[in-house]
Protein backbone atom coordinates (compact mmCIF):
# COMPACT_ATOMS: atom_id res chain seq x y z
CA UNK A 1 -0.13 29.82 13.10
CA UNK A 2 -2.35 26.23 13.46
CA UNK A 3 0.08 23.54 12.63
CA UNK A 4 -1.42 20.08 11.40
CA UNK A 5 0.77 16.59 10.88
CA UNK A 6 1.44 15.60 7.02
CA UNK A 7 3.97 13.13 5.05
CA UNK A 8 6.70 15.33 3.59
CA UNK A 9 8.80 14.07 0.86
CA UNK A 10 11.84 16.74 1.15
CA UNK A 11 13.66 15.37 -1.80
CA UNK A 12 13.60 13.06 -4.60
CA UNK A 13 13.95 9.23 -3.40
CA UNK A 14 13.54 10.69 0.15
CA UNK A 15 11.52 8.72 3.13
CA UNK A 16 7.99 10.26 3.71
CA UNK A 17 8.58 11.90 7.79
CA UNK A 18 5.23 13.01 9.10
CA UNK A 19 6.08 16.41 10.81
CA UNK A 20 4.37 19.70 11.40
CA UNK A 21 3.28 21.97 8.76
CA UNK A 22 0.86 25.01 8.84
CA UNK A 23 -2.69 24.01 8.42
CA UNK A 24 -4.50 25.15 5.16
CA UNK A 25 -7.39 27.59 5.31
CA UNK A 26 -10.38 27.34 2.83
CA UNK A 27 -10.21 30.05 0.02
CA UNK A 28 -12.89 30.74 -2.37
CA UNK A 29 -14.70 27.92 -3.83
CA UNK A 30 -12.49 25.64 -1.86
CA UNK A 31 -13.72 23.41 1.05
CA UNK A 32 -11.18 22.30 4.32
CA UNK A 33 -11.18 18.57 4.74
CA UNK A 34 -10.36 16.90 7.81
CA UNK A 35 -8.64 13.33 6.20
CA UNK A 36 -9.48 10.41 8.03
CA UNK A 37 -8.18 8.28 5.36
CA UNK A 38 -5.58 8.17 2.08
CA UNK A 39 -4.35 5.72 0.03
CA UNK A 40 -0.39 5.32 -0.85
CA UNK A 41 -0.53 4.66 -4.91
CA UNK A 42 2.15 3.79 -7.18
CA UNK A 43 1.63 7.02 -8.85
CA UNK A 44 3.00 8.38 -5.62
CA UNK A 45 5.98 6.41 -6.02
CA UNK A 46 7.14 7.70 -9.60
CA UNK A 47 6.30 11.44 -8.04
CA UNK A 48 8.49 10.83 -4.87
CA UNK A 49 11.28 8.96 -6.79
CA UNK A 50 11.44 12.18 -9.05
CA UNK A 51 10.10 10.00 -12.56
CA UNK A 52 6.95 12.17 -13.00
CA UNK A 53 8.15 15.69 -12.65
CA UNK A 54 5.30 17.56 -12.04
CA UNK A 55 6.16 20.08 -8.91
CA UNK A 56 9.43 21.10 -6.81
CA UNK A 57 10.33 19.52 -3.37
CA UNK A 58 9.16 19.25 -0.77
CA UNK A 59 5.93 17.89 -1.29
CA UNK A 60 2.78 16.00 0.35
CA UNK A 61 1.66 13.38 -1.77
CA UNK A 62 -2.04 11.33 -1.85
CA UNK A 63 -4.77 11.45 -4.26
CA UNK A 64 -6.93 8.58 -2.71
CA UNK A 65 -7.96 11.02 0.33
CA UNK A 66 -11.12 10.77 1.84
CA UNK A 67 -12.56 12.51 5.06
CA UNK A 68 -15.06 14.96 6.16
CA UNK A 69 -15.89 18.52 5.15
CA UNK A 70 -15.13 20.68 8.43
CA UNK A 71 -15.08 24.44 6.44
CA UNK A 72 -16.26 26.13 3.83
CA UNK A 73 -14.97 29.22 1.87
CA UNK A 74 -16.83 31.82 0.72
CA UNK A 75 -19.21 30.71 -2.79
CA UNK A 76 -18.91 26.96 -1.80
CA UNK A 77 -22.48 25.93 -2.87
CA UNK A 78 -22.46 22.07 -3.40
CA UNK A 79 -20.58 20.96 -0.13
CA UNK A 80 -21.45 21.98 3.46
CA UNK A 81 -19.92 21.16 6.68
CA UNK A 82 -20.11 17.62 7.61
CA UNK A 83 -20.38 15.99 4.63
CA UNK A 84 -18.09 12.83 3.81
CA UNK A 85 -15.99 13.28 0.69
CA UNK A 86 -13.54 11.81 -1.26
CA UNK A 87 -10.34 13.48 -3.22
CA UNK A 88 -9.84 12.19 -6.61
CA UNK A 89 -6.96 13.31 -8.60
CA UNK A 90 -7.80 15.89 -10.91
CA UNK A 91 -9.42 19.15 -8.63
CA UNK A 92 -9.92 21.61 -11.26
CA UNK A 93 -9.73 22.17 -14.69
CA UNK A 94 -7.99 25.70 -16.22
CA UNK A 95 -10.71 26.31 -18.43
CA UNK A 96 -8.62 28.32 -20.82
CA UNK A 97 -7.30 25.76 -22.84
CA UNK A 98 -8.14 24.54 -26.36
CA UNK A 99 -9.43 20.94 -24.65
CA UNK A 100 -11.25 22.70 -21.99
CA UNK A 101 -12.98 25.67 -24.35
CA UNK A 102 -14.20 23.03 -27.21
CA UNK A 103 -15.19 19.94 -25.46
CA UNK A 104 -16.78 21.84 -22.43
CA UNK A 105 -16.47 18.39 -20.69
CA UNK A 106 -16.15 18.34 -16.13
CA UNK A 107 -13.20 18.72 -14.78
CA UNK A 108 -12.64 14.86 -13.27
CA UNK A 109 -12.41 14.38 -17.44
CA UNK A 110 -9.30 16.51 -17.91
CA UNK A 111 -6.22 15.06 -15.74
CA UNK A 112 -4.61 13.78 -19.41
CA UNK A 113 -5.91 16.35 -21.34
CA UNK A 114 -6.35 19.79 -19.45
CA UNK A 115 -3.31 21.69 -20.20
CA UNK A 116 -3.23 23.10 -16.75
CA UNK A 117 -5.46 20.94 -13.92
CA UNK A 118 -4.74 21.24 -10.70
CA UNK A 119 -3.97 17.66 -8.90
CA UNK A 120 -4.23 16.34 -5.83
CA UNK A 121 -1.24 15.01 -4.44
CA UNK A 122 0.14 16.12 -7.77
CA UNK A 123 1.32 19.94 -8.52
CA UNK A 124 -0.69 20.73 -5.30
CA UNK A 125 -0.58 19.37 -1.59
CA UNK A 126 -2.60 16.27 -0.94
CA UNK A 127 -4.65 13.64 1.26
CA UNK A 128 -1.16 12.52 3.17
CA UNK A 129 -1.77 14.94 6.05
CA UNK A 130 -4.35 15.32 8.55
CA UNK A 131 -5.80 18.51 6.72
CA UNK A 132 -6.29 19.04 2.49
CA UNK A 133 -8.04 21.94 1.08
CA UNK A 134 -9.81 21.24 -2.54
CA UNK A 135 -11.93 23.08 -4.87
CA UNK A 136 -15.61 22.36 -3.90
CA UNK A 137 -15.59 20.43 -7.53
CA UNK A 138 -12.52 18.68 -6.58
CA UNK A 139 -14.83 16.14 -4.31
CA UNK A 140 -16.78 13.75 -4.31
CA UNK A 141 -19.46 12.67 -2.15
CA UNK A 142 -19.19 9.44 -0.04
CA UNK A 143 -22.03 7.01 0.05
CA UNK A 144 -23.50 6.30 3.42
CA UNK A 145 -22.37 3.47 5.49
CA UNK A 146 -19.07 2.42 3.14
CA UNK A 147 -16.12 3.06 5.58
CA UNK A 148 -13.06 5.53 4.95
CA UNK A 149 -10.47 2.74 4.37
CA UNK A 150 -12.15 1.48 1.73
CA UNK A 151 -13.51 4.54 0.63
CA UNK A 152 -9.71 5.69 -0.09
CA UNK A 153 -8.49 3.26 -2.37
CA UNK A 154 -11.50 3.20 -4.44
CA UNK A 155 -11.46 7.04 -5.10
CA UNK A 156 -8.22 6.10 -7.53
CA UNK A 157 -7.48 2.62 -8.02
CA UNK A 158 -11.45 1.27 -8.07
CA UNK A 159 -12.30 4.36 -10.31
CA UNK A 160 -10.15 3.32 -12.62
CA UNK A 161 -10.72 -0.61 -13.19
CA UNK A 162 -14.03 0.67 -13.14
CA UNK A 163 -13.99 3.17 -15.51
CA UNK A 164 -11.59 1.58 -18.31
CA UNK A 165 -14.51 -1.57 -17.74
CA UNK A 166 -17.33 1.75 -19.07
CA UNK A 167 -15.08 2.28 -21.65
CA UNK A 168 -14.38 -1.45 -23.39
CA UNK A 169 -18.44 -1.21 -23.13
CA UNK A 170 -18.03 -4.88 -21.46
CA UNK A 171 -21.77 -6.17 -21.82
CA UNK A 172 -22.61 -9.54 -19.25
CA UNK A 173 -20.88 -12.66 -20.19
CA UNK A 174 -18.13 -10.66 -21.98
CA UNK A 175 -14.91 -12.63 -21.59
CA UNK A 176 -12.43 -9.95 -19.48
CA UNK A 177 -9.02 -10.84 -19.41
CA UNK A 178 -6.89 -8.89 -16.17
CA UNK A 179 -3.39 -9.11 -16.96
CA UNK A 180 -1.87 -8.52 -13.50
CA UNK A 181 -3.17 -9.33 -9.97
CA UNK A 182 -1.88 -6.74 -7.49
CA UNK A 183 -3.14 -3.43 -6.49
CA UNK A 184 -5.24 -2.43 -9.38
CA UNK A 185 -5.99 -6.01 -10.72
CA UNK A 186 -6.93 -7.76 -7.78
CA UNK A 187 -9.82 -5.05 -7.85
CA UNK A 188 -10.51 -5.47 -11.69
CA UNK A 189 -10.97 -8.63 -10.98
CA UNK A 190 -13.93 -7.89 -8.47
CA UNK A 191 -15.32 -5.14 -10.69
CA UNK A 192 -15.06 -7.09 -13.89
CA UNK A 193 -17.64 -10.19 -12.08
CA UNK A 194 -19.90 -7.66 -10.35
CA UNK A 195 -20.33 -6.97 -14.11
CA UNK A 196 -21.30 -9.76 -14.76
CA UNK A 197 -18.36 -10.93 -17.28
CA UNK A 198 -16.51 -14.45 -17.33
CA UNK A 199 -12.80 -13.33 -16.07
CA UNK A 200 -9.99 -14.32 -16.49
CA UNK A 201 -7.29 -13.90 -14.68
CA UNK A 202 -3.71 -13.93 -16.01
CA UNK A 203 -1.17 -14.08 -13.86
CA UNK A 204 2.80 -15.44 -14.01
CA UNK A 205 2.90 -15.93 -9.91
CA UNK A 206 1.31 -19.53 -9.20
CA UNK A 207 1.28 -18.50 -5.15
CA UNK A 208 -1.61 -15.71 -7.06
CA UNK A 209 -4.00 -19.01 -8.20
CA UNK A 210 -6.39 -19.70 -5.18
CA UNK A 211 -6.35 -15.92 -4.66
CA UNK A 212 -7.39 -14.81 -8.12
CA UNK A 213 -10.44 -17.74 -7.65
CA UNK A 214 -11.49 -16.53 -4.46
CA UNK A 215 -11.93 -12.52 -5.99
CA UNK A 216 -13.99 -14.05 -8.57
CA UNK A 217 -12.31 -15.34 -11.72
CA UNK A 218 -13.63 -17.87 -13.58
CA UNK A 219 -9.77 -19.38 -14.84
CA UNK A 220 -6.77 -18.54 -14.48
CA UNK A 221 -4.17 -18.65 -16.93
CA UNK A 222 -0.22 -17.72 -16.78
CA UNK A 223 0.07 -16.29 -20.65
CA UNK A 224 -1.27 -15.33 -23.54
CA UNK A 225 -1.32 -18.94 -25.48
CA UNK A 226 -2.76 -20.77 -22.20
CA UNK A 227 -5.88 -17.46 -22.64
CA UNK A 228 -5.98 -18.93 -26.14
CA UNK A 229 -6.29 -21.98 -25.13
CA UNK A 230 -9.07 -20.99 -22.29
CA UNK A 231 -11.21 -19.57 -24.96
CA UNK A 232 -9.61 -16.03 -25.53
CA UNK A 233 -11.15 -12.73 -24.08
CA UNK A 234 -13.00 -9.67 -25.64
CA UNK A 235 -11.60 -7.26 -23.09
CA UNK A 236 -7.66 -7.00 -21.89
CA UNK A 237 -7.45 -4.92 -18.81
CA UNK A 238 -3.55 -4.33 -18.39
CA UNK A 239 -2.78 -3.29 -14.71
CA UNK A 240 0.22 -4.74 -14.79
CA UNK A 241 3.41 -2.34 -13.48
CA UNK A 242 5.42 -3.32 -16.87
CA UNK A 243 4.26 -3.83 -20.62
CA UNK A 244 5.50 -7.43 -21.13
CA UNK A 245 2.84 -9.37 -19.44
CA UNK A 246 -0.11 -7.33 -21.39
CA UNK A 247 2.18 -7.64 -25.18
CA UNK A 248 1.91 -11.56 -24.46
CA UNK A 249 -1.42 -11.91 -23.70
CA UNK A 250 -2.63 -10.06 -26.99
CA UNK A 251 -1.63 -14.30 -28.14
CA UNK A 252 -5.29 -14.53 -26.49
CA UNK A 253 -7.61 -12.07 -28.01
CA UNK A 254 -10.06 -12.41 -29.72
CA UNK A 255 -10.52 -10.15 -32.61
CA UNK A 256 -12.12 -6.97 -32.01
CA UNK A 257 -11.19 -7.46 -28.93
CA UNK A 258 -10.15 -4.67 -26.93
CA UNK A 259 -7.16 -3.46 -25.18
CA UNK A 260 -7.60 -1.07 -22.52
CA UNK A 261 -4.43 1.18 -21.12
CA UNK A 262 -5.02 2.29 -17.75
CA UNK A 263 -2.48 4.19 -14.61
CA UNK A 264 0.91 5.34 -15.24
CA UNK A 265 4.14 2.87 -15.88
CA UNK A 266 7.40 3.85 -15.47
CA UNK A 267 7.63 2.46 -18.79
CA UNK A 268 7.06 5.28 -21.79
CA UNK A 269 6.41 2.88 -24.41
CA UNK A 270 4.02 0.30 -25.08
CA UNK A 271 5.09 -1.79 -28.13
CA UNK A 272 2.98 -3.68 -30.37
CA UNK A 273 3.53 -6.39 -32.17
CA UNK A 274 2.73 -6.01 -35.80
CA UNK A 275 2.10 -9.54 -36.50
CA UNK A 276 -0.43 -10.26 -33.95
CA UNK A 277 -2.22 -7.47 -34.85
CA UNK A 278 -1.83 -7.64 -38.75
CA UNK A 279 -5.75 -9.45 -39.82
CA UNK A 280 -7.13 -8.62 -36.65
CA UNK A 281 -9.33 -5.57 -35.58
CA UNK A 282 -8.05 -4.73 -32.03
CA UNK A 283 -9.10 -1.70 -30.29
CA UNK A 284 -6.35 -0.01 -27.83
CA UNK A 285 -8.22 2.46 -25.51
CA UNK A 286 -6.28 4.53 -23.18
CA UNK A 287 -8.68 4.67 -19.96
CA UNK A 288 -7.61 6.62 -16.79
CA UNK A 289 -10.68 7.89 -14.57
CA UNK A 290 -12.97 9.44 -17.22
CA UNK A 291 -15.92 11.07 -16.32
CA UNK A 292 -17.07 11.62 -12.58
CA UNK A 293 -20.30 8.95 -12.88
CA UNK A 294 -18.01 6.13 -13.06
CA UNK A 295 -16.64 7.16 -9.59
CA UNK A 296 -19.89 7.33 -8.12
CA UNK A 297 -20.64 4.28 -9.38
CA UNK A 298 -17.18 2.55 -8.38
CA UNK A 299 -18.37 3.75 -4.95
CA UNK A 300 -21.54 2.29 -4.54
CA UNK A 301 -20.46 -1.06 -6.27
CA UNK A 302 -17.82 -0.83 -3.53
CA UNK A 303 -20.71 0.13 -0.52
CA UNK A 304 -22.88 -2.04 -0.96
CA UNK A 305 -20.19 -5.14 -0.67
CA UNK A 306 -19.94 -6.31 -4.31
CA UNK A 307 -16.15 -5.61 -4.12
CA UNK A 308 -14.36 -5.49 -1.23
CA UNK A 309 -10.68 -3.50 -1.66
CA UNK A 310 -7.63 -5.77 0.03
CA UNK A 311 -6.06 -3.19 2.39
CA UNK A 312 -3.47 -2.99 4.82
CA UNK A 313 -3.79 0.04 7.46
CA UNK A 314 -1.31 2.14 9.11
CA UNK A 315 -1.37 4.54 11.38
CA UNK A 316 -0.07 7.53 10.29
CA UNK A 317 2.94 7.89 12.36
CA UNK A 318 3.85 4.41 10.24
CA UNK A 319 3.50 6.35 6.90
CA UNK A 320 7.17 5.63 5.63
CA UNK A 321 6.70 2.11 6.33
CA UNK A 322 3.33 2.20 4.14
CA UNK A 323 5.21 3.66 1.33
CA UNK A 324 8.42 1.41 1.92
CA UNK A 325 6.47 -1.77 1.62
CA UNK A 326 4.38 -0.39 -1.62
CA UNK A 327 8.05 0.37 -3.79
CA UNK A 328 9.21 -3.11 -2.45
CA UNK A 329 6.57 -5.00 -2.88
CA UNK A 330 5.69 -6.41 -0.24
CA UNK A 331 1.73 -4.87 0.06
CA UNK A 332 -1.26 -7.41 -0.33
CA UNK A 333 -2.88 -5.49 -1.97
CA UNK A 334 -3.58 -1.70 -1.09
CA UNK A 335 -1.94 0.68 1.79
CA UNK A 336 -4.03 3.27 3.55
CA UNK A 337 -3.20 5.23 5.75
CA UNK A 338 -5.06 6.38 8.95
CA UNK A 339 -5.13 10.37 9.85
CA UNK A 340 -7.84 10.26 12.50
């Protein structure tokens, strides 16, 4: 039997160990991808430290895998060997279900709302190993000339900044508020100027400042009353890892301004304050990738050097130091980690 080298997570709160495990074979529909690349997310972390409960251990994590098609199985019709794809989360839709059967909507649509998708990374094996198999649908292509590290954190985290920005319908010179500069806001930061908006950045870490400047925002503010003070914003992108920092700055809104939910907290609950809201006419959105055209275009914005991800690569024998430094914080801003 071929062996290949992947990240196992054996247990819950166990180290990722890269060992040997038997290489996957292309089934029907399905294409093999050799990974050169894959992102470590924070969505990894709440699957590895057993908070998301979506499969049994063991388990091979990584939904920001990206690499090259090197086998087909039989019916593949939109992929062929050689081409450079990307891994998103959600793979395939059931079809069967109510949400599937009445809003006939692709499958990179479902991941909150398919009663049954399979997931990358998720309730099926993912990008942390030298060698993923994935529905032909379950890809994306790559655009020439953007490399594989950056390539990998864009097929999660840049989808989504960029897709909850499709969403709020942020028009140029829209006033975007991103509450939280770290793996996911220092990227809806970038995506929120190659728009075209004013941003603002809101952030309680002063050492964060020059930083947030140099991505591209216009100000910077530490709460909600100083992004009252700057003029209030029309869109709230929360990327923050807890609630509190995104509940403060609704001080700033303006009204009709809107409130976009994107990722996965740890937190179940997202409280709102009556009184702030009480007169005004804010819209909460909950945003995770939506449909597959905001990836594509997440990609290109990322190609052709409008954004530029902040990564830190690791070979992939040093995967359980990539993870380590993501759940301790100590990652400026993105992990990735190298498979060939």
């Amino acid at each position: 039997m071929a062996t290949m080298k992947a990240a196992v997570v054996s247990e819950v709160n166990a180290p990722w160990v890269l060992q040997d495990v038997p290489k996957p074979e292309a089934g029907a529909h399905q294409v093999l991808v050799k990974i050169h690349a894959c992102g470590v997310c924070y969505t990894d972390a709440l699957l590895a430290q057993g908070t998301l409960k979506m499969r049994e251990f063991p388990m091979v994590l990584g939904h920001e895998g990206v690499g090259e098609v090197v086998a087909v199985g039989d019916g593949v019709t939109s992929r062929k060997i050689g081409d450079r794809v990307g891994l998103p989360i959600t793979q395939r839709a059931c079809g069967r279900c109510d949400f599937c059967r009445e809003r006939h909507v692709n499958s990179f649509v479902t991941a909150n709302n398919c009663a049954a998708p399979v997931l990358t990374g998720v309730n099926v094996d993912g990008g942390q190993a030298e060698y993923v198999v994935a529905d032909e649908e379950g890809t994306v292509l790559l655009p020439e000339g953007l490399s594989y590290e950056l390539a990998a954190p864009t097929v999660c985290a840049g989808y989504t900044v960029w897709a909850a920005l499709r969403r709020a319908n942020a028009k140029p010179g829209a006033r975007v508020a991103v509450v939280g500069i770290g793996g996911v806001g220092h990227l809806g930061i970038q995506f929120a100027k190659a728009a075209g908006c004013h941003v603002i950045a809101v952030t309680h870490s002063p050492d964060k400042h020059d930083l947030a400047r140099e991505l591209g925002a216009d100000d910077v503010v530490a709460n909600g009353a100083e992004l009252r003070e700057a003029g209030g914003a029309d869109v709230l992108l929360h990327t923050a890892p807890t609630h509190d920092p995104a509940i403060d700055a609704m001080q700033g809104l303006r009204p009709w301004a809107k409130i976009i939910l994107m990722g996965i907290s740890a937190e179940d609950t997202f409280p709102i304050p009556a009184l702030a809201v009480t007169g005004q006419s804010f819209e909460i959105i909950g945003s995770a990738h939506n449909g597959p055209e905001y990836l594509a275009e997440a990609l290109e914005i990322v190609a052709r050097g409008d954004v530029k991800p902040m990564i830190e690569v690791f070979p992939k024998e040093e995967v359980g130091e990539a993870y380590n430094r993501l759940i301790n914080g100590q990652l400026r801003f993105r992990a990735v980690v190298k498979y060939a």
